[in-house]
Protein backbone atom coordinates (compact mmCIF):
# COMPACT_ATOMS: atom_id res chain seq x y z
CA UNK A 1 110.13 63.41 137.06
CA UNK A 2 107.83 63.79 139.87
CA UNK A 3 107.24 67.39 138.88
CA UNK A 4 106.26 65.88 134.63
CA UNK A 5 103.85 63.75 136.09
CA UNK A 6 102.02 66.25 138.77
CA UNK A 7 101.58 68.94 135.35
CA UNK A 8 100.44 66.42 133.57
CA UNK A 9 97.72 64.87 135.63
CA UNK A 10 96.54 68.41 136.63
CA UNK A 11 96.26 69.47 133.28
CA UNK A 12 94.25 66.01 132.33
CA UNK A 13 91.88 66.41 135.36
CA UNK A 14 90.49 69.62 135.50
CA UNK A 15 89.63 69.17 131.38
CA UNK A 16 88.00 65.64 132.92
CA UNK A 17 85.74 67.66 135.40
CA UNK A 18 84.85 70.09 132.67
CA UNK A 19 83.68 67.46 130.34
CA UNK A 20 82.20 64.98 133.09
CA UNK A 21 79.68 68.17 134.48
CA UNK A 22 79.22 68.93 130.47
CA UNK A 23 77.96 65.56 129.35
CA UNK A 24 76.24 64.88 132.49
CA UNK A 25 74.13 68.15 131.34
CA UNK A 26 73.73 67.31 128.04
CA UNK A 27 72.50 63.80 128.72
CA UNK A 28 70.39 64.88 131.57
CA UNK A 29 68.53 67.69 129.74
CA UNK A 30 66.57 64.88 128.09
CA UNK A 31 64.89 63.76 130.95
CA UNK A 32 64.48 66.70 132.81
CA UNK A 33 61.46 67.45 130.85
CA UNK A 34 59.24 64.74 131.79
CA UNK A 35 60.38 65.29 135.76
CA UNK A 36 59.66 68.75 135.51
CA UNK A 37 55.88 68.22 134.44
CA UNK A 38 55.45 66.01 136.79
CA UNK A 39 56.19 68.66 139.54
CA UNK A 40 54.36 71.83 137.70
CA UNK A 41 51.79 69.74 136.14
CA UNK A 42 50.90 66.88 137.93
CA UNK A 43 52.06 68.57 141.57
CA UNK A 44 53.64 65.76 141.90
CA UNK A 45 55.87 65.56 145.57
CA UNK A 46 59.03 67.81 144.87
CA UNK A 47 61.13 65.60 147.79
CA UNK A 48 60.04 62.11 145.37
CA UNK A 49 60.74 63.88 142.08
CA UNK A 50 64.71 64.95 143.49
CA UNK A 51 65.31 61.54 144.28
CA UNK A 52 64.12 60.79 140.78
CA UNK A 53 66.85 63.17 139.59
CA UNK A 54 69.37 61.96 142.27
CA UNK A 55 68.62 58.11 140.99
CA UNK A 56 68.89 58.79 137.49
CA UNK A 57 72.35 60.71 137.18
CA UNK A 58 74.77 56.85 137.71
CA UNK A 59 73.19 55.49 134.58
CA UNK A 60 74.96 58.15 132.25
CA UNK A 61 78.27 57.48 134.38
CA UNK A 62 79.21 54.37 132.10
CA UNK A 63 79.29 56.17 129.12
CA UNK A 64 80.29 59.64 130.28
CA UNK A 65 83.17 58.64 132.06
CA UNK A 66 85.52 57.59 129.21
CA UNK A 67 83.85 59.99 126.64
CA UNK A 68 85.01 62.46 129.59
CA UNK A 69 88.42 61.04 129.61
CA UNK A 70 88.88 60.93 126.03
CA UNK A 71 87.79 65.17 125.79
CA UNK A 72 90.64 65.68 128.99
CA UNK A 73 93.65 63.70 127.17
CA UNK A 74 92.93 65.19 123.59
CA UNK A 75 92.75 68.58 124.67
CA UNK A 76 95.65 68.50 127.79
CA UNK A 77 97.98 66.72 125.33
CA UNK A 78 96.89 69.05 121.89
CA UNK A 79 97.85 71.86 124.07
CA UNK A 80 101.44 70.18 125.31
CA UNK A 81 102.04 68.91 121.92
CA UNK A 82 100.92 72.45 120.19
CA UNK A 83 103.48 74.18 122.61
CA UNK A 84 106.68 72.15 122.21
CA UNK A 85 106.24 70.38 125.41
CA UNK A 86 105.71 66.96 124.22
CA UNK A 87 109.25 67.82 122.31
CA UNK A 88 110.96 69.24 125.09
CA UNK A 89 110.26 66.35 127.43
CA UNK A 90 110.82 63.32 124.74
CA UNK A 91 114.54 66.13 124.04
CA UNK A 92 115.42 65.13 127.48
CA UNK A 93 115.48 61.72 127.16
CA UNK A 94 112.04 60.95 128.96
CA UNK A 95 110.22 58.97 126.86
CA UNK A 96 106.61 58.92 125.97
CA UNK A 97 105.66 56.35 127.84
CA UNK A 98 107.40 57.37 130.57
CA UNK A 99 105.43 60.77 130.11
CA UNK A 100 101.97 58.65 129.59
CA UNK A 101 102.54 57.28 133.22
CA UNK A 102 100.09 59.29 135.49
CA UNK A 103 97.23 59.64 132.98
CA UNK A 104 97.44 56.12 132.49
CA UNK A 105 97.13 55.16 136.15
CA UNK A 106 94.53 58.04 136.40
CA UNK A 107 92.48 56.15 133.24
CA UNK A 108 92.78 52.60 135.67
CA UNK A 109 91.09 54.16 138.60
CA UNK A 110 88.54 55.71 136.66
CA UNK A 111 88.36 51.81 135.05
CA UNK A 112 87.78 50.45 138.22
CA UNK A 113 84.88 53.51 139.52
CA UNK A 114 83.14 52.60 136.40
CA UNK A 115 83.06 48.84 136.88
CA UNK A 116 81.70 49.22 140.77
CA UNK A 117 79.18 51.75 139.19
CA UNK A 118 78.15 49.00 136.76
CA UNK A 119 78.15 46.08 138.67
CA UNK A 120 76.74 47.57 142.48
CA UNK A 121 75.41 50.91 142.24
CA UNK A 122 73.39 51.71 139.13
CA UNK A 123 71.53 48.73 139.35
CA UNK A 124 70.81 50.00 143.01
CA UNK A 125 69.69 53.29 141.44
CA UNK A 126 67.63 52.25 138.47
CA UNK A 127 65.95 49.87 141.29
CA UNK A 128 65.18 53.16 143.55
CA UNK A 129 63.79 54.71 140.54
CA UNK A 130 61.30 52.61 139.49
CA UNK A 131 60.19 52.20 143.07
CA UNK A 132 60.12 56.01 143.60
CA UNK A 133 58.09 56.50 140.58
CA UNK A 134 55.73 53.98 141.69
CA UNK A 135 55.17 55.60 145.07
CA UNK A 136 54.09 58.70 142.94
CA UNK A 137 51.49 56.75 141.00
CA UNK A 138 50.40 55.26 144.07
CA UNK A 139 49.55 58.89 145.24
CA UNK A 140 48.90 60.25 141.70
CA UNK A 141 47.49 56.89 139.65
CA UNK A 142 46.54 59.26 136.55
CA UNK A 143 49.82 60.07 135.72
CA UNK A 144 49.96 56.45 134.42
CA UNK A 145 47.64 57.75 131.33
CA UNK A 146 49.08 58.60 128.19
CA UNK A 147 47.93 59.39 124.59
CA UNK A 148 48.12 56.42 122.02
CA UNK A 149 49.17 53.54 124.46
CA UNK A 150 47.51 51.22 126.61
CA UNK A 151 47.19 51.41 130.26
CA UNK A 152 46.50 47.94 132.02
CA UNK A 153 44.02 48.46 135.09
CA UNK A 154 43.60 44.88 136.40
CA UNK A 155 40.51 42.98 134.22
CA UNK A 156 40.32 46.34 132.09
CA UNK A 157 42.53 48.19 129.67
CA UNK A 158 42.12 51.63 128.22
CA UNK A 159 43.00 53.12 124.90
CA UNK A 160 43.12 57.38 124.16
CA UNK A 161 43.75 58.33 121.34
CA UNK A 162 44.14 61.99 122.49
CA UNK A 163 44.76 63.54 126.08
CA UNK A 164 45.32 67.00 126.84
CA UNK A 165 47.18 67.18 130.13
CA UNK A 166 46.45 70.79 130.59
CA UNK A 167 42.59 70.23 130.81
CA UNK A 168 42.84 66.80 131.87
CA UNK A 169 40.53 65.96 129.07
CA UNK A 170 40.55 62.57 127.18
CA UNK A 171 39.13 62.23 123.80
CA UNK A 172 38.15 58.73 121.62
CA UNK A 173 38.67 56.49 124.08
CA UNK A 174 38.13 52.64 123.85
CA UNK A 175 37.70 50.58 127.25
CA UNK A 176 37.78 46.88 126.78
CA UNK A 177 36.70 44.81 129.88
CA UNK A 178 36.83 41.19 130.45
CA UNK A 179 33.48 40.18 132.76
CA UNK A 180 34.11 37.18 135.00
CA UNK A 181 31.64 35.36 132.64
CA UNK A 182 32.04 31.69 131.99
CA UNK A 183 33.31 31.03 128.28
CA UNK A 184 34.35 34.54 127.80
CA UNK A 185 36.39 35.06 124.96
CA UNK A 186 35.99 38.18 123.69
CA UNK A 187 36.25 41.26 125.94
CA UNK A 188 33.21 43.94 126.25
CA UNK A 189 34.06 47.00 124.49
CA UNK A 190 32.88 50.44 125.66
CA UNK A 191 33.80 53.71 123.11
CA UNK A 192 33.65 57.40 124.71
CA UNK A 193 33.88 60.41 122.62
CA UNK A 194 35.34 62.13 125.74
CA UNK A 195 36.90 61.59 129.00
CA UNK A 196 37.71 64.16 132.40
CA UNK A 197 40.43 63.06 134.49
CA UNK A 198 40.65 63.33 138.30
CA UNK A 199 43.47 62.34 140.71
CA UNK A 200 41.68 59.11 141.10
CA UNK A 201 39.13 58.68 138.22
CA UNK A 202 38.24 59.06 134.61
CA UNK A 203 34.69 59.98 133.81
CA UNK A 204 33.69 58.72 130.30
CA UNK A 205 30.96 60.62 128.35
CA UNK A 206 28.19 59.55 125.56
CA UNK A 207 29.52 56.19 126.22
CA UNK A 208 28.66 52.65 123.54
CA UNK A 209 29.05 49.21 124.88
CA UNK A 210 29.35 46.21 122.84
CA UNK A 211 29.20 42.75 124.34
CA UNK A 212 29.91 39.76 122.19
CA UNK A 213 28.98 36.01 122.62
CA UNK A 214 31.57 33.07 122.37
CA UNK A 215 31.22 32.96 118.81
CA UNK A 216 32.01 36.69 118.76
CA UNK A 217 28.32 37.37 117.53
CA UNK A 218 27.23 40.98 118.83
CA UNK A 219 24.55 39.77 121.76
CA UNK A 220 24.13 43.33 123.63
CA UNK A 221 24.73 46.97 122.62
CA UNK A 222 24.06 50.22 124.86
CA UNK A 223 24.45 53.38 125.29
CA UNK A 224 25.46 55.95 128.41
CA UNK A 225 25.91 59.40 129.55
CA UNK A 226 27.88 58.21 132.14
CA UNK A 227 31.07 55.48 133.05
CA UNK A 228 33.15 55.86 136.17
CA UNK A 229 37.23 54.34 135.97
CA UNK A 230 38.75 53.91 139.14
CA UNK A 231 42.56 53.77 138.45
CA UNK A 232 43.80 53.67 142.16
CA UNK A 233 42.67 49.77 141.95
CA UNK A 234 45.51 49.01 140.01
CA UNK A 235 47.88 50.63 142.60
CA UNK A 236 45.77 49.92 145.29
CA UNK A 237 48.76 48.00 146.64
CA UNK A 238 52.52 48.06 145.51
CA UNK A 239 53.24 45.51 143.38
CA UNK A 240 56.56 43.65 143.29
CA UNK A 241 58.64 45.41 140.49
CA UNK A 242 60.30 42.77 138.11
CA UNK A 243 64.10 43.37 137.83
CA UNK A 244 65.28 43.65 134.07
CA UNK A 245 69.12 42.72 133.19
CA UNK A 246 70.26 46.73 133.47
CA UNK A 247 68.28 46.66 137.06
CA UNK A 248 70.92 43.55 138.44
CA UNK A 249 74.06 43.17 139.82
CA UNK A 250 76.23 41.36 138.32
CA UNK A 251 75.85 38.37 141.15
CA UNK A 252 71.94 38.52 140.42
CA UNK A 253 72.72 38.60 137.05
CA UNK A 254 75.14 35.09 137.54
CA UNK A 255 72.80 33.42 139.81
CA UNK A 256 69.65 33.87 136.96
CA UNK A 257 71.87 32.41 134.48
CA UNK A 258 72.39 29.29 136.70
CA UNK A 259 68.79 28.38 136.55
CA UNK A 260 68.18 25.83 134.34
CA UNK A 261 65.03 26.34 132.93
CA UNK A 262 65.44 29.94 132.11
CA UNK A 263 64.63 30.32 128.33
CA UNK A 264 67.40 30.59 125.50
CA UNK A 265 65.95 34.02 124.75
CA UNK A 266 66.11 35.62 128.18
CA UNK A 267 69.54 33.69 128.43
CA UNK A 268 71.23 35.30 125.77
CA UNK A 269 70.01 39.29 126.46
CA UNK A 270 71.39 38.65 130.11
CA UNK A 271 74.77 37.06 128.94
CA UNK A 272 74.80 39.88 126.04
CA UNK A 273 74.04 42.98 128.82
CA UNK A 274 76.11 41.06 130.99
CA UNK A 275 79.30 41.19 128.65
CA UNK A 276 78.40 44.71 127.73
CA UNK A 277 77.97 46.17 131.57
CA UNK A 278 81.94 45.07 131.84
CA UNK A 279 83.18 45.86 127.97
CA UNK A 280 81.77 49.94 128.40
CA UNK A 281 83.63 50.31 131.68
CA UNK A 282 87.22 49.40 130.31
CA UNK A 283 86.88 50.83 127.42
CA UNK A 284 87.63 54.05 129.51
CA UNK A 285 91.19 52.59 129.62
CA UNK A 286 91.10 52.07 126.02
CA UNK A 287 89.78 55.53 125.50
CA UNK A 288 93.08 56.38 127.28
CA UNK A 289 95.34 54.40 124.78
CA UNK A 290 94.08 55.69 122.06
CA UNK A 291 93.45 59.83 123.50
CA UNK A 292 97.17 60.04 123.98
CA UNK A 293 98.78 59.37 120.32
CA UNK A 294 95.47 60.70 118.68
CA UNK A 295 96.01 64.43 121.01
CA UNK A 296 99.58 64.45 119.95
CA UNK A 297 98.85 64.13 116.35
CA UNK A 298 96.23 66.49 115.94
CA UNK A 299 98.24 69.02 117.95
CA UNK A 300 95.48 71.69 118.67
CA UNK A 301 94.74 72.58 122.37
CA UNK A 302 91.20 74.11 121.32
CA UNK A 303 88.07 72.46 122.99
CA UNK A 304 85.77 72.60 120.12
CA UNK A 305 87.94 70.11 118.09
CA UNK A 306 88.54 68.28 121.10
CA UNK A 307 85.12 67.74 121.62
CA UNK A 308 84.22 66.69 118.03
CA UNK A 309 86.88 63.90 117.93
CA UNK A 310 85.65 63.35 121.32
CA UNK A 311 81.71 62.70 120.07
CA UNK A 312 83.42 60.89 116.74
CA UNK A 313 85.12 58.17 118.57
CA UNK A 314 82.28 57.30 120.71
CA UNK A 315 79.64 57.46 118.15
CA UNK A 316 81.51 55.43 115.99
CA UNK A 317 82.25 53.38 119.15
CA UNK A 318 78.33 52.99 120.18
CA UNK A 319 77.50 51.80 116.28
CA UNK A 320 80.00 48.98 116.45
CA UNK A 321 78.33 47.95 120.23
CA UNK A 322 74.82 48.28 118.77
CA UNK A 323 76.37 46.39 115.57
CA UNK A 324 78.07 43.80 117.97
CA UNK A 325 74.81 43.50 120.07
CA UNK A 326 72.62 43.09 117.25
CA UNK A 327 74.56 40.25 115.60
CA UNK A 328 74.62 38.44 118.99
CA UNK A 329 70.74 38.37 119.52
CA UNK A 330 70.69 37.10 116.05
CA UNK A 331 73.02 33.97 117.19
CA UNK A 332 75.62 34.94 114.49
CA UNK A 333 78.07 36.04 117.27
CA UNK A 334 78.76 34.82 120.49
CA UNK A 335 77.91 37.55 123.47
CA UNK A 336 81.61 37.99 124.68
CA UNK A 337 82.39 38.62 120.78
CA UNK A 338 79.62 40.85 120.14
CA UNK A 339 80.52 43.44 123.15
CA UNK A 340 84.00 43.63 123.00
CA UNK A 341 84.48 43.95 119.26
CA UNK A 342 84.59 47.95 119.76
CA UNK A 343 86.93 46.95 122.26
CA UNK A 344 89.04 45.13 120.54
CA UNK A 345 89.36 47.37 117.35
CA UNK A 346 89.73 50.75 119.48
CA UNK A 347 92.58 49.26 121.14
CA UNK A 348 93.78 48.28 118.20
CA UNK A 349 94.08 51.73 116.72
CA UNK A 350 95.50 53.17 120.00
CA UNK A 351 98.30 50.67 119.61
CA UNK A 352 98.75 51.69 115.95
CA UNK A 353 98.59 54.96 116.78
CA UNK A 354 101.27 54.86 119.92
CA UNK A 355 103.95 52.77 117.58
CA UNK A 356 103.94 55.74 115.08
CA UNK A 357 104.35 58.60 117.77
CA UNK A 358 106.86 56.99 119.20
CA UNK A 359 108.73 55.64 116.18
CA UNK A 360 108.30 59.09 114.65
């Protein structure tokens, strides 16, 4: 028997490592992108950027995990089912839960790695990332510019509709200011056809200020060759970075939601990611229950089908979470309800599905 189970968990786990370094690539070749440019473009520290890189990798375990699990079991057991083995074994008067044993406990380890990765260590990471990124815009402050949104720069915010990172040229920029005036209401709005970006600065050109009473009458207009930004006096100290839900443990997250004045709102999106940061981890042992049957059935050992059923489950799995999620921000379910509905109907089917292999 011992012999069953050792073939069977090897030919589960090396399938698992396959799809685990697979996913992890495909999920990670979005982001690489943007930490690329930062390096080649913005020349920004390479040692800063790798931790980058090194601190974003645990936030795709949660989901890659049991989407990895799920691609090992249906293509390990397709093959063994394809072959005759599944036969041979269940002809010998092992049964197939008996057969199920070691990729089962294999599923409840992996269970357990994902809930300390959820609860400890990629809040830890997503924490080190935003405070390595902010070390890089203390050194590089321009990188915080970007085209079509609004950068904050204490009393000042800054508008571009275009910025070509190449040239480090802005163009149609609007800079509103609010003066330490008393009674002022409206800010003073400057308009630049064109702006050059240093490491430090932004030079506006052919500059027009407006300035505006507290009746929002037009009292001053003027206009400049000239305007100096300094964007290192936003960062010229680190701030304190807030924490959002995804950025807490899961004793941080308990010990907000024992506060008594925190609002309804922020109450329910922490008891909502709360619910969801444990429902994703087990549903790697649900993935398990329902790989097995599903593997035997479709009795093809070929990783391209594997794979598809693989991104089928968990896509139709992520619409029922979003689904779930959705309805509990409304207040038409409860959080527990609306993150372990995919839960609950997955492991429904995998129960289905085991009564009619082995009743077969």
């Amino acid at each position: 028997m011992r012999i069953i189970h050792r073939y069977i968990l090897k030919e589960t786990l090396w399938p698992f490592l396959f799809g685990f370094l697979f996913f992890n690539f495909i999920l990670f070749v979005g982001i690489i992108f943007d930490l690329t440019r930062l390096i080649f473009v913005e020349n920004a520290p390479l040692l800063k950027v790798f931790k980058l890189i090194i601190f974003s990798l645990p936030s795709f375990f949660d989901i890659i995990i049991p989407v990895s699990l799920l691609f090992s079991i249906l293509l390990s057991f397709g093959r063994l089912s394809a072959n005759g083995e599944i036969t041979a074994i269940r002809s010998s008067g092992i049964s197939l839960l008996q057969t199920e044993t070691p990729v089962i406990a294999f599923a409840t380890c992996l269970t357990f790695i994902s809930l300390l990765f959820s609860s400890f260590l990629t809040p830890w990471c997503n924490q080190m990332y935003k405070k390595t990124y902010q070390e890089i815009l203390l050194t590089r402050p321009s990188l915080q510019l970007k085209e079509k949104t609004i950068l904050n720069i204490d009393d000042k915010k800054i508008y571009t509709f275009n910025l070509d990172r190449k040239k480090n040229i802005m163009r149609q920029i609007v800079l509103y200011e609010f003066l330490p005036f008393p009674n002022q209401k409206f800010p003073q709005i400057s308009i630049a056809r064109k702006g050059e970006v240093t490491k430090e600065k932004v030079f506006l050109s052919k500059v027009r200020l407006y300035r505006f009473d507290v009746n929002y009458r037009l009292t001053q207009y003027g206009e400049f060759e000239k305007q100096v930004i300094y964007l290192r006096q936003q960062n010229y100290k680190e701030k304190k970075l807030k924490k959002e839900s995804w950025d807490m443990t899961f004793a941080e997250i308990k010990t907000r939601l024992s506060e008594k004045n925190l609002p309804p709102e922020e109450r329910r999106k922490l008891e909502i990611d709360f619910q969801g940061r444990i429902a994703i981890p087990l549903a790697t042992f649900i993935m398990c229950i329902l790989g097995i049957p599903l593997g035997i059935k479709v009795e093809r050992g070929d990783k391209s089908i594997s794979l598809g059923i693989s991104l089928i489950v968990v896509i139709a799995y992520y619409i029922f979470f979003l689904a779930g999620s959705f309805l509990s921000k409304a207040g038409l379910l409860s959080p527990f309800l609306g993150a372990w509905i995919p839960n609950f109907i997955l492991f429904a089917f995998g129960i289905y599905l085991n009564i009619r292999v082995v009743t077969r």
